[in-house]
PDB file of N, CA and C in Angstrom:
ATOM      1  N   UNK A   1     116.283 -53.369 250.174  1.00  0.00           N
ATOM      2  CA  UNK A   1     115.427 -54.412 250.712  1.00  0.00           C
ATOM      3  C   UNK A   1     113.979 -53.917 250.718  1.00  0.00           C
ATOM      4  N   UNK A   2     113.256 -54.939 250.342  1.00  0.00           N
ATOM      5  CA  UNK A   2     111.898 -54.574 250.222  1.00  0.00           C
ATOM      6  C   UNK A   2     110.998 -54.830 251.891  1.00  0.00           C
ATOM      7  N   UNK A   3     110.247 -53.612 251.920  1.00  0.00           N
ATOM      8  CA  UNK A   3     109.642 -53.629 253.188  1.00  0.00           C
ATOM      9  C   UNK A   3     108.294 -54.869 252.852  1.00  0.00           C
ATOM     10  N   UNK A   4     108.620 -56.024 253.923  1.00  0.00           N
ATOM     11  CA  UNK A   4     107.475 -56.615 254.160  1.00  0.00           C
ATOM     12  C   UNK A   4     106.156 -56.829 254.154  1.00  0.00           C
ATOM     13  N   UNK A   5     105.331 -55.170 255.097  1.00  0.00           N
ATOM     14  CA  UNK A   5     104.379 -55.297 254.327  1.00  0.00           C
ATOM     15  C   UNK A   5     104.180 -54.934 253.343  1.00  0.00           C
ATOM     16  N   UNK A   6     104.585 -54.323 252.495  1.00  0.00           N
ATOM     17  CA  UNK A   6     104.500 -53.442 251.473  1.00  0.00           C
ATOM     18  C   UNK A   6     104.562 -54.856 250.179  1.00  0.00           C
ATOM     19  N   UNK A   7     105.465 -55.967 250.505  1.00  0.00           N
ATOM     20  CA  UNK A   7     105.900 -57.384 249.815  1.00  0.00           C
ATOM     21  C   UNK A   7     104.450 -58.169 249.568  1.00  0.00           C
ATOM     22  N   UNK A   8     103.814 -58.212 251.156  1.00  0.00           N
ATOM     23  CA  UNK A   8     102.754 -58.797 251.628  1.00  0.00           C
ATOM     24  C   UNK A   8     101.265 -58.011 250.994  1.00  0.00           C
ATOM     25  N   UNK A   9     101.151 -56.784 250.844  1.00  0.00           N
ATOM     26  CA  UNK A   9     100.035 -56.112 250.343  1.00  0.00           C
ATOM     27  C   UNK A   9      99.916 -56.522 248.907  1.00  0.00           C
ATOM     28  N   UNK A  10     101.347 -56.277 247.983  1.00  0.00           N
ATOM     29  CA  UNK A  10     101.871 -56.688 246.521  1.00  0.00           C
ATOM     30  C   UNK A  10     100.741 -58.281 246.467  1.00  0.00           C
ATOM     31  N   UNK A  11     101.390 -59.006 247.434  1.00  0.00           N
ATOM     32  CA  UNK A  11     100.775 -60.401 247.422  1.00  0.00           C
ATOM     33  C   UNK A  11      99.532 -60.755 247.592  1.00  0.00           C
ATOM     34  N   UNK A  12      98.958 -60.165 248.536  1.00  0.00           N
ATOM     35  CA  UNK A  12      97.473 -59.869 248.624  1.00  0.00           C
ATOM     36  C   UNK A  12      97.030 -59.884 247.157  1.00  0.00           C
ATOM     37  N   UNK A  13      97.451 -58.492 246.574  1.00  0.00           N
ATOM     38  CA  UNK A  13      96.377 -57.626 245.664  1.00  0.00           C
ATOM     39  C   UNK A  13      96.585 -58.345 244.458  1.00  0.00           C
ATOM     40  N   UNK A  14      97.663 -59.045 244.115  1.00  0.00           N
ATOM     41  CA  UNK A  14      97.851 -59.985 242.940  1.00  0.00           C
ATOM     42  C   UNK A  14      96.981 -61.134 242.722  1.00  0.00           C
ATOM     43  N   UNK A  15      96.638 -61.751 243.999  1.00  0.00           N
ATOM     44  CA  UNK A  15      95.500 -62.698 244.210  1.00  0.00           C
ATOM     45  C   UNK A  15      94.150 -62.734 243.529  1.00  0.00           C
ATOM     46  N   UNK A  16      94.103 -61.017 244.265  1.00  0.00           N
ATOM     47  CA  UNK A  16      92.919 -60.392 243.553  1.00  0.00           C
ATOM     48  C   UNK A  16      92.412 -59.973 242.089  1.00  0.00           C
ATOM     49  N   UNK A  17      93.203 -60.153 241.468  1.00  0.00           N
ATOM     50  CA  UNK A  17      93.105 -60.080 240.320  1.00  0.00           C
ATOM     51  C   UNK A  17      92.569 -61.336 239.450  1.00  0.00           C
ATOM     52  N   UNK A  18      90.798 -61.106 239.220  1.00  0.00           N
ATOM     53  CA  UNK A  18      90.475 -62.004 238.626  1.00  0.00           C
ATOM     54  C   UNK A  18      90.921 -62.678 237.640  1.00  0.00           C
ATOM     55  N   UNK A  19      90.605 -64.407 236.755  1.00  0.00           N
ATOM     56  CA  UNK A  19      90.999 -64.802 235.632  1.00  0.00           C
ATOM     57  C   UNK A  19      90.185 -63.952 234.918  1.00  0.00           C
ATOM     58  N   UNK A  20      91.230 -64.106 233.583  1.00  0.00           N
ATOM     59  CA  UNK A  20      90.602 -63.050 232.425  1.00  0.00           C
ATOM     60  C   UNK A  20      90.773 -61.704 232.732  1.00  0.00           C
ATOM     61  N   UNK A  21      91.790 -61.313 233.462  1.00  0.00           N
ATOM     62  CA  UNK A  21      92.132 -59.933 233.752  1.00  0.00           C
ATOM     63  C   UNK A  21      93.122 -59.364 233.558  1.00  0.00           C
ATOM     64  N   UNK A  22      94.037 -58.400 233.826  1.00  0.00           N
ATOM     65  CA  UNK A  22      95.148 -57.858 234.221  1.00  0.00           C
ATOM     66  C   UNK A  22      95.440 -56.657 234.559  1.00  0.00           C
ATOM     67  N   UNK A  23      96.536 -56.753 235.110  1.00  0.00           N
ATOM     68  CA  UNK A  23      96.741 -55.214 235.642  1.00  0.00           C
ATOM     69  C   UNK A  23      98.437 -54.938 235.761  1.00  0.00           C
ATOM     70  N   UNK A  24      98.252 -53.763 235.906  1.00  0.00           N
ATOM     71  CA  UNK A  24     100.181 -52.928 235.911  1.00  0.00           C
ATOM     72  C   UNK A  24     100.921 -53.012 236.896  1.00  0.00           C
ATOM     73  N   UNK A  25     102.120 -52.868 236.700  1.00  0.00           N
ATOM     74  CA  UNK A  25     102.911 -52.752 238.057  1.00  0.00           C
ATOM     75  C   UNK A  25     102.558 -51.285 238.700  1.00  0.00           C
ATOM     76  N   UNK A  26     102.307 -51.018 238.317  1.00  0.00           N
ATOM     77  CA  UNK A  26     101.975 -49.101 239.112  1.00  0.00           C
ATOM     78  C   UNK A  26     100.636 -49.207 239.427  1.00  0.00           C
ATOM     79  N   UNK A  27      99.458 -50.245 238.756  1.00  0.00           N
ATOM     80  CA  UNK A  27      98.213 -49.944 239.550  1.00  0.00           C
ATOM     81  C   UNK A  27      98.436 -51.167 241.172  1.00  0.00           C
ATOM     82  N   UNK A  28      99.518 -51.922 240.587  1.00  0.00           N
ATOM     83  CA  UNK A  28      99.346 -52.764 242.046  1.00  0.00           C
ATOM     84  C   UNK A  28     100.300 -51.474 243.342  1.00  0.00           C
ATOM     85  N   UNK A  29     101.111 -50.732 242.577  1.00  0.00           N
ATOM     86  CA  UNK A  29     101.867 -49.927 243.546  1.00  0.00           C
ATOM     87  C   UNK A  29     100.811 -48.867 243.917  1.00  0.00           C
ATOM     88  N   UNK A  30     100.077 -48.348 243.240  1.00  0.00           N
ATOM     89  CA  UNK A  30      98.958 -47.432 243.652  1.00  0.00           C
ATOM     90  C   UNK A  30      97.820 -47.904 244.635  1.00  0.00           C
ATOM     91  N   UNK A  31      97.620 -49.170 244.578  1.00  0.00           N
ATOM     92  CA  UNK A  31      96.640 -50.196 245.128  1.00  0.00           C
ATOM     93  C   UNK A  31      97.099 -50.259 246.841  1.00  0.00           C
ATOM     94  N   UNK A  32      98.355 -50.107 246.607  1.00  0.00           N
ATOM     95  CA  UNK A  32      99.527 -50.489 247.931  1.00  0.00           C
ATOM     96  C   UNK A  32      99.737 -49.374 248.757  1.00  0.00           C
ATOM     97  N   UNK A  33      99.245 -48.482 247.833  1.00  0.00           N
ATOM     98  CA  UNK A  33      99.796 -46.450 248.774  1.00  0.00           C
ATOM     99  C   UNK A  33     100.982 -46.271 248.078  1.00  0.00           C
ATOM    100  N   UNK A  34     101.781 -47.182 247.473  1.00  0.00           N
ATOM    101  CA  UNK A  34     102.950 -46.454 247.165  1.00  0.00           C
ATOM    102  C   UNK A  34     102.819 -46.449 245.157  1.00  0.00           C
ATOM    103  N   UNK A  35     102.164 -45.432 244.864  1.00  0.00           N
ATOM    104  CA  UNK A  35     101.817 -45.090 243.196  1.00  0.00           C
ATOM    105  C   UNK A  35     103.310 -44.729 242.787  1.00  0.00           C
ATOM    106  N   UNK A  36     104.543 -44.817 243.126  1.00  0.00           N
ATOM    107  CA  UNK A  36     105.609 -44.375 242.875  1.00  0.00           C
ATOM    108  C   UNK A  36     106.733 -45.290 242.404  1.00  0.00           C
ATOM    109  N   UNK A  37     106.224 -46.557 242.909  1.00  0.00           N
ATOM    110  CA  UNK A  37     107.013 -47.475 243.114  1.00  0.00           C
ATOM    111  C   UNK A  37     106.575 -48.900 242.196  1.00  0.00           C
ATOM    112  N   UNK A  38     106.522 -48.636 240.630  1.00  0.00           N
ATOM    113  CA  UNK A  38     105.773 -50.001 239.687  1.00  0.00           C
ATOM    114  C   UNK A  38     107.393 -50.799 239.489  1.00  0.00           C
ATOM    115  N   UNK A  39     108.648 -50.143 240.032  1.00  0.00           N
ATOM    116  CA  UNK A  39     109.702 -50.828 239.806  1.00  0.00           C
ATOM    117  C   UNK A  39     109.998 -51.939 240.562  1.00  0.00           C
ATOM    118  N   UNK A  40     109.777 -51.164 242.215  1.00  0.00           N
ATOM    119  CA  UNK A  40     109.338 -52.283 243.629  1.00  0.00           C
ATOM    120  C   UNK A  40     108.950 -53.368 243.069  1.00  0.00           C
ATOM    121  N   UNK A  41     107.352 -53.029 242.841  1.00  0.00           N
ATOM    122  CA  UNK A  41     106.311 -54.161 242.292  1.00  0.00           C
ATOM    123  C   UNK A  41     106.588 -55.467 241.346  1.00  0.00           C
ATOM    124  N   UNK A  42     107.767 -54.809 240.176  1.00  0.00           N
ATOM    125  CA  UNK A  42     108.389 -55.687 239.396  1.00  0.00           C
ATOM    126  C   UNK A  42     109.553 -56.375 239.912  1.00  0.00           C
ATOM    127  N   UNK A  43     110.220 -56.058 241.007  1.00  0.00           N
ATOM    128  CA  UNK A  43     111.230 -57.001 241.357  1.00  0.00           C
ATOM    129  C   UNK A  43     110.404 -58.045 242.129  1.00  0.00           C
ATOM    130  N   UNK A  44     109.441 -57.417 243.077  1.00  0.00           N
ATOM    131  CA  UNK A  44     108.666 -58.437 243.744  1.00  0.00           C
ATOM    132  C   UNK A  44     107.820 -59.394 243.743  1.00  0.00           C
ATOM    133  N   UNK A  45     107.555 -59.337 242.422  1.00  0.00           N
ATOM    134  CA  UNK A  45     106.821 -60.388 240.979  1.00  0.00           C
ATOM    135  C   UNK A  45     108.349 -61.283 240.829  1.00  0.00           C
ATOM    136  N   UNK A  46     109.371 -60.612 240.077  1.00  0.00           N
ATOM    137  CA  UNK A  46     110.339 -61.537 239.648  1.00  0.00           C
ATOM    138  C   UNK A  46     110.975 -61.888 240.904  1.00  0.00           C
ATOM    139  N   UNK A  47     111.340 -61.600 241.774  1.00  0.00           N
ATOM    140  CA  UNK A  47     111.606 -62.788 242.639  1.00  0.00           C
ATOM    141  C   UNK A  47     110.658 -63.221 244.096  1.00  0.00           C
ATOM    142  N   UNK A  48     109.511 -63.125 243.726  1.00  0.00           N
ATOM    143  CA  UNK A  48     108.539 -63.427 245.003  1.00  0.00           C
ATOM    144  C   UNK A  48     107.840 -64.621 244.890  1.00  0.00           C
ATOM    145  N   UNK A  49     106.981 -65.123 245.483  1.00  0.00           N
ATOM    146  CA  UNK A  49     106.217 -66.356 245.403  1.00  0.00           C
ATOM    147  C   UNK A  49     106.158 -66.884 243.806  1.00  0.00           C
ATOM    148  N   UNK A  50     106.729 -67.718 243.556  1.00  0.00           N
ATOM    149  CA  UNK A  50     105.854 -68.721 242.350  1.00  0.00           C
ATOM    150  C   UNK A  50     104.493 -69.030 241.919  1.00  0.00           C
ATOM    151  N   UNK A  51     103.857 -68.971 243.240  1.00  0.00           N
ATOM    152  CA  UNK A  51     102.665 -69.751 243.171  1.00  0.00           C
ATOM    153  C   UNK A  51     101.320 -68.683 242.632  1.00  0.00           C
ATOM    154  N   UNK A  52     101.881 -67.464 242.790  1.00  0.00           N
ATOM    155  CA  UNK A  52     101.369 -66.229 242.804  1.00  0.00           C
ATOM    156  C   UNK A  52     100.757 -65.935 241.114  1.00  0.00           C
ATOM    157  N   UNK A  53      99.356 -65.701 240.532  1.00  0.00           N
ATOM    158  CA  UNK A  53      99.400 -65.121 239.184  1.00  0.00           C
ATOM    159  C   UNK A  53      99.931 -64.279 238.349  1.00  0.00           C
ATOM    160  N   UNK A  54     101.408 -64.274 238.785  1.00  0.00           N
ATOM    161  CA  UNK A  54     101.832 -63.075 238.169  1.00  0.00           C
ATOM    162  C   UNK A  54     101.694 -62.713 237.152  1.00  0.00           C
ATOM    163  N   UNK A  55     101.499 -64.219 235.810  1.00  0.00           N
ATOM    164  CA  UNK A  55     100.794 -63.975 234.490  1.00  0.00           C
ATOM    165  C   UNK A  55      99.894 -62.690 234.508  1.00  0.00           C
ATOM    166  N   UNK A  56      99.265 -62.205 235.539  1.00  0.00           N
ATOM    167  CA  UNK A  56      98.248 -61.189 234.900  1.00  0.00           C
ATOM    168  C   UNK A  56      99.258 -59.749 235.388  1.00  0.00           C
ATOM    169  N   UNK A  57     100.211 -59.828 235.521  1.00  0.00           N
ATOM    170  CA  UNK A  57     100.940 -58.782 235.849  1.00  0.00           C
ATOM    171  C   UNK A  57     101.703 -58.486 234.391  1.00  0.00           C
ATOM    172  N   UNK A  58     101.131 -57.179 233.632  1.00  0.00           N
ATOM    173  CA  UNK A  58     101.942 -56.678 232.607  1.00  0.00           C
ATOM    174  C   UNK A  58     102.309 -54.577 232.682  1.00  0.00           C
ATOM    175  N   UNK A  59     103.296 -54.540 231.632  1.00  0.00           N
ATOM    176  CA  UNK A  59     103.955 -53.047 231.584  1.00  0.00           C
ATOM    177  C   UNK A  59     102.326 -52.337 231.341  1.00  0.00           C
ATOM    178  N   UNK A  60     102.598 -50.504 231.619  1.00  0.00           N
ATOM    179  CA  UNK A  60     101.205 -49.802 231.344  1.00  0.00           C
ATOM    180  C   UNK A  60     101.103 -49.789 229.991  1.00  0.00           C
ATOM    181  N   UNK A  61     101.810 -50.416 229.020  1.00  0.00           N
ATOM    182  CA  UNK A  61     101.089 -50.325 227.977  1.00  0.00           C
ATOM    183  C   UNK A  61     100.132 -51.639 227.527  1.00  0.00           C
ATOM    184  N   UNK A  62     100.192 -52.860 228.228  1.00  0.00           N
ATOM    185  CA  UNK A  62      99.743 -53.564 228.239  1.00  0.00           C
ATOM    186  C   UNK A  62     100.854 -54.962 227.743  1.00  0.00           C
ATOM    187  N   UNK A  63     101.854 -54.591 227.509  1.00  0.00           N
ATOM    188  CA  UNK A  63     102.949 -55.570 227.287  1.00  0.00           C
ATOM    189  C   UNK A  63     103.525 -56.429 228.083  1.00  0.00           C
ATOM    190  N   UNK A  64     103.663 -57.573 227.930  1.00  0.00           N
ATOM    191  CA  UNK A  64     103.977 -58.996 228.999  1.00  0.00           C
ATOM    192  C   UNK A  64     105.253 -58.676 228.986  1.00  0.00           C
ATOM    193  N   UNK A  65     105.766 -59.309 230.385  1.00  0.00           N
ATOM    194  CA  UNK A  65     107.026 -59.147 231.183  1.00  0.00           C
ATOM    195  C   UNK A  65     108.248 -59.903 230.613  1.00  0.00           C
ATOM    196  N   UNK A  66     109.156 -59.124 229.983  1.00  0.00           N
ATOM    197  CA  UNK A  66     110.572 -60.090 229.242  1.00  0.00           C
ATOM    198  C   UNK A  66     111.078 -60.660 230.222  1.00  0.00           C
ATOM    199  N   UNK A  67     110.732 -60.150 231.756  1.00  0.00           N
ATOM    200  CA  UNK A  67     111.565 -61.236 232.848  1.00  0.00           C
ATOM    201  C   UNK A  67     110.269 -62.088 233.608  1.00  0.00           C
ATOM    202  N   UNK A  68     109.648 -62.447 232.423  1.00  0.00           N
ATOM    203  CA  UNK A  68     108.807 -63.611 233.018  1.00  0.00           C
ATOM    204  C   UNK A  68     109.224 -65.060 233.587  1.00  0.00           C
ATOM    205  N   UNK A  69     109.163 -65.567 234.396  1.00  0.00           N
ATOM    206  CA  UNK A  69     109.880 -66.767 234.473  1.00  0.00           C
ATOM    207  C   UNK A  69     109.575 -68.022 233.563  1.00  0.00           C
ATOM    208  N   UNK A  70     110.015 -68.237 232.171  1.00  0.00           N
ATOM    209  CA  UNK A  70     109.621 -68.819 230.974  1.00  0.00           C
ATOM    210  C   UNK A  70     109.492 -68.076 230.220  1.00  0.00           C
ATOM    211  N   UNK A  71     110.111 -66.899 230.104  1.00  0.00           N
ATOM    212  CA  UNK A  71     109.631 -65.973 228.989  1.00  0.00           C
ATOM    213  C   UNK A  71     108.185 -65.823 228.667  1.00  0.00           C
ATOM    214  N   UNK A  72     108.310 -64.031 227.783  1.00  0.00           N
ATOM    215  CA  UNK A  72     106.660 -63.783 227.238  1.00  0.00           C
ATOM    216  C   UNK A  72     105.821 -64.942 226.666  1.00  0.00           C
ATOM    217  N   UNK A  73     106.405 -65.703 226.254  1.00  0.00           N
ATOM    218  CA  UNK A  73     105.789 -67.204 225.530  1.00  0.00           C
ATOM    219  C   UNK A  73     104.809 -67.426 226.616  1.00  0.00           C
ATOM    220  N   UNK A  74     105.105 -67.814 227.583  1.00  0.00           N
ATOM    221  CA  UNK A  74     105.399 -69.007 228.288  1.00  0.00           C
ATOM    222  C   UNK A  74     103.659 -67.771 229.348  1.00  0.00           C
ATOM    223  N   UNK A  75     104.210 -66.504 229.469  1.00  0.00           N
ATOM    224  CA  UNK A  75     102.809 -65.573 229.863  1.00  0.00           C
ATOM    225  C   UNK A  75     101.524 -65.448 228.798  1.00  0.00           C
ATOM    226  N   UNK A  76     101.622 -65.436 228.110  1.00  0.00           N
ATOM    227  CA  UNK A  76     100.883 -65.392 226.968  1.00  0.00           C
ATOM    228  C   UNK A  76      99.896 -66.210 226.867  1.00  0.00           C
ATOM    229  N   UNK A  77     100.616 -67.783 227.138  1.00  0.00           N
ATOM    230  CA  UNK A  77      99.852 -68.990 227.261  1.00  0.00           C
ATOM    231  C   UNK A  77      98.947 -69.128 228.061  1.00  0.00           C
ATOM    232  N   UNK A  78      99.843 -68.716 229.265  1.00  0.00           N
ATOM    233  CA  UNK A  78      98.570 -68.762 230.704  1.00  0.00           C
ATOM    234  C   UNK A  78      97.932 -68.022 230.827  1.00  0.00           C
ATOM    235  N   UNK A  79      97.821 -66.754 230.017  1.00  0.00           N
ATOM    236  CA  UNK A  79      96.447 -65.496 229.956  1.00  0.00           C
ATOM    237  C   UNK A  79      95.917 -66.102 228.668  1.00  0.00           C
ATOM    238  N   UNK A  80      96.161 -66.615 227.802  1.00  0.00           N
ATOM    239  CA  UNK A  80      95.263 -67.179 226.620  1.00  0.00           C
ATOM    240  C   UNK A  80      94.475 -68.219 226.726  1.00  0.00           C
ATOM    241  N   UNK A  81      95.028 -69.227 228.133  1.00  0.00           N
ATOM    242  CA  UNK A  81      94.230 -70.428 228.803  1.00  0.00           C
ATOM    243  C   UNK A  81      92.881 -69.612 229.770  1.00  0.00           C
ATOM    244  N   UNK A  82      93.102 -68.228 230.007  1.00  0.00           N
ATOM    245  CA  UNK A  82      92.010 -67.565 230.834  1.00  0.00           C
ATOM    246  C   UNK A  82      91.084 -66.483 229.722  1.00  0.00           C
ATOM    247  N   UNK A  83      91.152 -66.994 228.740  1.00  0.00           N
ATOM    248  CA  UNK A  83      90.754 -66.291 227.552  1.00  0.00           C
ATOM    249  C   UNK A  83      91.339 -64.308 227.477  1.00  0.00           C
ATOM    250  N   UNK A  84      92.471 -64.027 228.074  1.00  0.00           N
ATOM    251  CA  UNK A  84      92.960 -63.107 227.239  1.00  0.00           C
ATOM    252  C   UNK A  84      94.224 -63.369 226.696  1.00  0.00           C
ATOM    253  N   UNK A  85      93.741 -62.501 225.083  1.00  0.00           N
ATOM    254  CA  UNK A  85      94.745 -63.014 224.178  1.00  0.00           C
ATOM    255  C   UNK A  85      95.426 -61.728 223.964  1.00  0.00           C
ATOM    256  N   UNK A  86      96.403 -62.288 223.183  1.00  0.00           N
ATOM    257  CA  UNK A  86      97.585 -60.994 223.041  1.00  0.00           C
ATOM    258  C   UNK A  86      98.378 -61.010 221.705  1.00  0.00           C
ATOM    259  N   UNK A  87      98.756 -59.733 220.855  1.00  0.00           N
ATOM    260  CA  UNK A  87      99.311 -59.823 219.579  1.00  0.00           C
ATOM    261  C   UNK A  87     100.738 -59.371 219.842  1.00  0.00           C
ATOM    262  N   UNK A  88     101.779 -59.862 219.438  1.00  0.00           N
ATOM    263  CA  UNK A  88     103.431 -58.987 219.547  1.00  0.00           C
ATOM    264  C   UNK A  88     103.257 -58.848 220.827  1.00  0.00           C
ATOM    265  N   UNK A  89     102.891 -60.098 222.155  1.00  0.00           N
ATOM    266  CA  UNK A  89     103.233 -59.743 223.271  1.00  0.00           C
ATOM    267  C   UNK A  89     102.709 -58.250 224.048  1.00  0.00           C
ATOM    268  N   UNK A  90     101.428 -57.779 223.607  1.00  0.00           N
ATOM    269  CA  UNK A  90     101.306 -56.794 224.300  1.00  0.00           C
ATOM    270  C   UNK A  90      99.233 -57.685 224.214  1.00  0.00           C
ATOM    271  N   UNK A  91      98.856 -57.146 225.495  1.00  0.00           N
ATOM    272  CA  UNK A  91      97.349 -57.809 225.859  1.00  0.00           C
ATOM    273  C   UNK A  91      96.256 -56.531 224.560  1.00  0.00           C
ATOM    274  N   UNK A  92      95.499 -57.949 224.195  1.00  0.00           N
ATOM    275  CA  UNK A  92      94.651 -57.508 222.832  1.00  0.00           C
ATOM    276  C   UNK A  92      93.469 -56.638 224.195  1.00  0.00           C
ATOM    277  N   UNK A  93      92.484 -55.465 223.558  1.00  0.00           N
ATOM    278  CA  UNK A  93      92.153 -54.953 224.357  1.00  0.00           C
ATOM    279  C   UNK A  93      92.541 -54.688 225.615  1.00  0.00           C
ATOM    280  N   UNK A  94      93.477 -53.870 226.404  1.00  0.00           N
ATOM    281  CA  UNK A  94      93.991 -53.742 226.986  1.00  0.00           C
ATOM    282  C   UNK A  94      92.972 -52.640 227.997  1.00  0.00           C
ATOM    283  N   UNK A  95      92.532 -52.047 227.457  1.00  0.00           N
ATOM    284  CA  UNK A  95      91.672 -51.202 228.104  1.00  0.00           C
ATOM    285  C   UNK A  95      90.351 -51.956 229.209  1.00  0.00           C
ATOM    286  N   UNK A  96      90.069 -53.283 228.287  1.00  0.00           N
ATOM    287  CA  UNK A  96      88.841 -53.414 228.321  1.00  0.00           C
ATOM    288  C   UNK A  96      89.301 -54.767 229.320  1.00  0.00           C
ATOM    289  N   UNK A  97      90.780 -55.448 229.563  1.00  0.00           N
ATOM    290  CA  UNK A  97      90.752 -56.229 230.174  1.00  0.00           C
ATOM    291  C   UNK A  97      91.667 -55.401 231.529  1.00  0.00           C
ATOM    292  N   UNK A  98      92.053 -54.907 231.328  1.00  0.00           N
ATOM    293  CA  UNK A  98      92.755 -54.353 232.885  1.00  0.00           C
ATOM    294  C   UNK A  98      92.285 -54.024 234.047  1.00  0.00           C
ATOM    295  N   UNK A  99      92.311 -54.640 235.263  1.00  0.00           N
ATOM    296  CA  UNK A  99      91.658 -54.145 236.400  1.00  0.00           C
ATOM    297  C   UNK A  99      92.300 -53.725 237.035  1.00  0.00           C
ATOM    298  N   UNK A 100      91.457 -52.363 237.503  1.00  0.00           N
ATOM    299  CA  UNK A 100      91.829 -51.369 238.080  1.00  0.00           C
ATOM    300  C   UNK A 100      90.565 -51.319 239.386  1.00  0.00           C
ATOM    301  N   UNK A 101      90.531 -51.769 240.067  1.00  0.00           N
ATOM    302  CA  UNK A 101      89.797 -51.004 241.668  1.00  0.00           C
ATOM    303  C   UNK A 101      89.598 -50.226 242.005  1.00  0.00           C
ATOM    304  N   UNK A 102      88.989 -49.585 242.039  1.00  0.00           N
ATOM    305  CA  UNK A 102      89.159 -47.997 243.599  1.00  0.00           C
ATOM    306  C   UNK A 102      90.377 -47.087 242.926  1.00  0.00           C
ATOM    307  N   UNK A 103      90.950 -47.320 241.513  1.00  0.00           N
ATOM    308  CA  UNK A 103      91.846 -46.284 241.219  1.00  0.00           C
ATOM    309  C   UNK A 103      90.858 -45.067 240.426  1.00  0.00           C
TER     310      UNK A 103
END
Protein backbone atom coordinates (compact mmCIF):
# COMPACT_ATOMS: atom_id res chain seq x y z
CA UNK A 1 0.00 0.00 0.00
CA UNK A 2 1.09 3.25 -0.97
CA UNK A 3 1.70 5.83 1.81
CA UNK A 4 -0.62 8.82 1.33
CA UNK A 5 1.46 11.46 1.56
CA UNK A 6 3.99 10.24 -0.37
CA UNK A 7 0.54 9.49 -3.16
CA UNK A 8 -0.33 13.22 -2.42
CA UNK A 9 3.32 14.84 -2.97
CA UNK A 10 3.44 12.36 -6.46
CA UNK A 11 0.16 14.50 -7.14
CA UNK A 12 1.27 17.76 -6.27
CA UNK A 13 4.56 17.57 -8.31
CA UNK A 14 2.85 16.13 -11.49
CA UNK A 15 0.73 19.29 -11.63
CA UNK A 16 3.80 21.02 -11.72
CA UNK A 17 5.05 20.02 -14.56
CA UNK A 18 4.66 22.58 -17.17
CA UNK A 19 2.93 22.07 -20.89
CA UNK A 20 5.64 21.28 -23.25
CA UNK A 21 7.55 19.39 -20.68
CA UNK A 22 8.34 16.16 -19.09
CA UNK A 23 9.77 14.34 -16.60
CA UNK A 24 10.68 10.61 -15.07
CA UNK A 25 9.33 8.49 -12.67
CA UNK A 26 12.56 8.73 -10.48
CA UNK A 27 12.82 12.58 -10.87
CA UNK A 28 9.15 12.77 -9.47
CA UNK A 29 10.45 10.05 -6.71
CA UNK A 30 13.55 12.21 -6.08
CA UNK A 31 11.32 15.41 -6.04
CA UNK A 32 9.28 13.40 -3.19
CA UNK A 33 12.56 12.36 -0.89
CA UNK A 34 12.10 9.02 -1.96
CA UNK A 35 14.92 8.85 -5.26
CA UNK A 36 14.50 5.03 -4.80
CA UNK A 37 11.21 4.51 -5.54
CA UNK A 38 10.40 5.50 -9.78
CA UNK A 39 8.42 2.02 -9.47
CA UNK A 40 6.02 3.60 -6.53
CA UNK A 41 5.68 6.60 -8.85
CA UNK A 42 4.59 4.34 -11.80
CA UNK A 43 1.92 2.43 -10.11
CA UNK A 44 0.66 5.74 -8.78
CA UNK A 45 0.35 7.32 -12.28
CA UNK A 46 -1.34 3.97 -13.47
CA UNK A 47 -3.80 3.77 -11.01
CA UNK A 48 -4.18 7.36 -9.47
CA UNK A 49 -6.22 10.35 -10.48
CA UNK A 50 -7.27 10.56 -14.21
CA UNK A 51 -7.47 14.00 -14.25
CA UNK A 52 -3.80 14.29 -13.46
CA UNK A 53 -1.06 15.05 -16.64
CA UNK A 54 0.35 12.03 -16.51
CA UNK A 55 1.03 12.38 -20.36
CA UNK A 56 4.18 14.20 -19.29
CA UNK A 57 5.21 11.29 -17.18
CA UNK A 58 7.82 9.10 -19.26
CA UNK A 59 10.78 6.08 -18.60
CA UNK A 60 14.62 7.84 -17.99
CA UNK A 61 15.24 7.30 -21.29
CA UNK A 62 12.67 9.41 -22.42
CA UNK A 63 10.18 6.66 -23.62
CA UNK A 64 6.25 6.91 -23.17
CA UNK A 65 4.49 4.57 -20.82
CA UNK A 66 3.16 1.01 -22.49
CA UNK A 67 0.69 1.18 -19.46
CA UNK A 68 -0.65 4.39 -20.54
CA UNK A 69 -4.27 4.48 -20.22
CA UNK A 70 -4.93 4.42 -24.23
CA UNK A 71 -1.75 3.26 -25.01
CA UNK A 72 1.68 5.13 -26.20
CA UNK A 73 -0.58 6.39 -29.15
CA UNK A 74 -2.95 7.82 -27.32
CA UNK A 75 0.43 9.80 -24.94
CA UNK A 76 2.10 10.90 -27.79
CA UNK A 77 -0.91 12.81 -28.98
CA UNK A 78 -1.40 14.76 -25.90
CA UNK A 79 2.43 15.80 -25.66
CA UNK A 80 2.33 16.55 -29.50
CA UNK A 81 -0.96 18.82 -28.82
CA UNK A 82 1.65 20.68 -26.19
CA UNK A 83 4.22 20.80 -28.91
CA UNK A 84 6.50 17.88 -27.74
CA UNK A 85 7.00 15.47 -30.29
CA UNK A 86 8.30 12.05 -30.22
CA UNK A 87 9.91 9.34 -32.75
CA UNK A 88 9.41 5.25 -31.94
CA UNK A 89 7.61 6.47 -28.81
CA UNK A 90 10.53 7.81 -27.03
CA UNK A 91 10.34 12.15 -26.49
CA UNK A 92 12.40 13.92 -29.51
CA UNK A 93 14.98 16.01 -27.49
CA UNK A 94 14.67 14.59 -24.39
CA UNK A 95 17.31 16.42 -22.73
CA UNK A 96 16.13 19.67 -23.71
CA UNK A 97 12.43 18.98 -22.79
CA UNK A 98 12.64 17.26 -19.34
CA UNK A 99 12.06 19.05 -16.17
CA UNK A 100 13.97 18.60 -13.58
CA UNK A 101 13.79 21.26 -10.41
CA UNK A 102 16.07 21.58 -7.61
CA UNK A 103 17.54 18.08 -8.82
Amino acid sequence: MVDSLFRDTIYKLIVEVPAGRVTTYGDLAALAGHANAPRIVGGIAHFGDTNLPWHRLVNRFGGLASGFHGGREVQAQLLAHEGVTCTNFIVDNFKEKRWTPNL
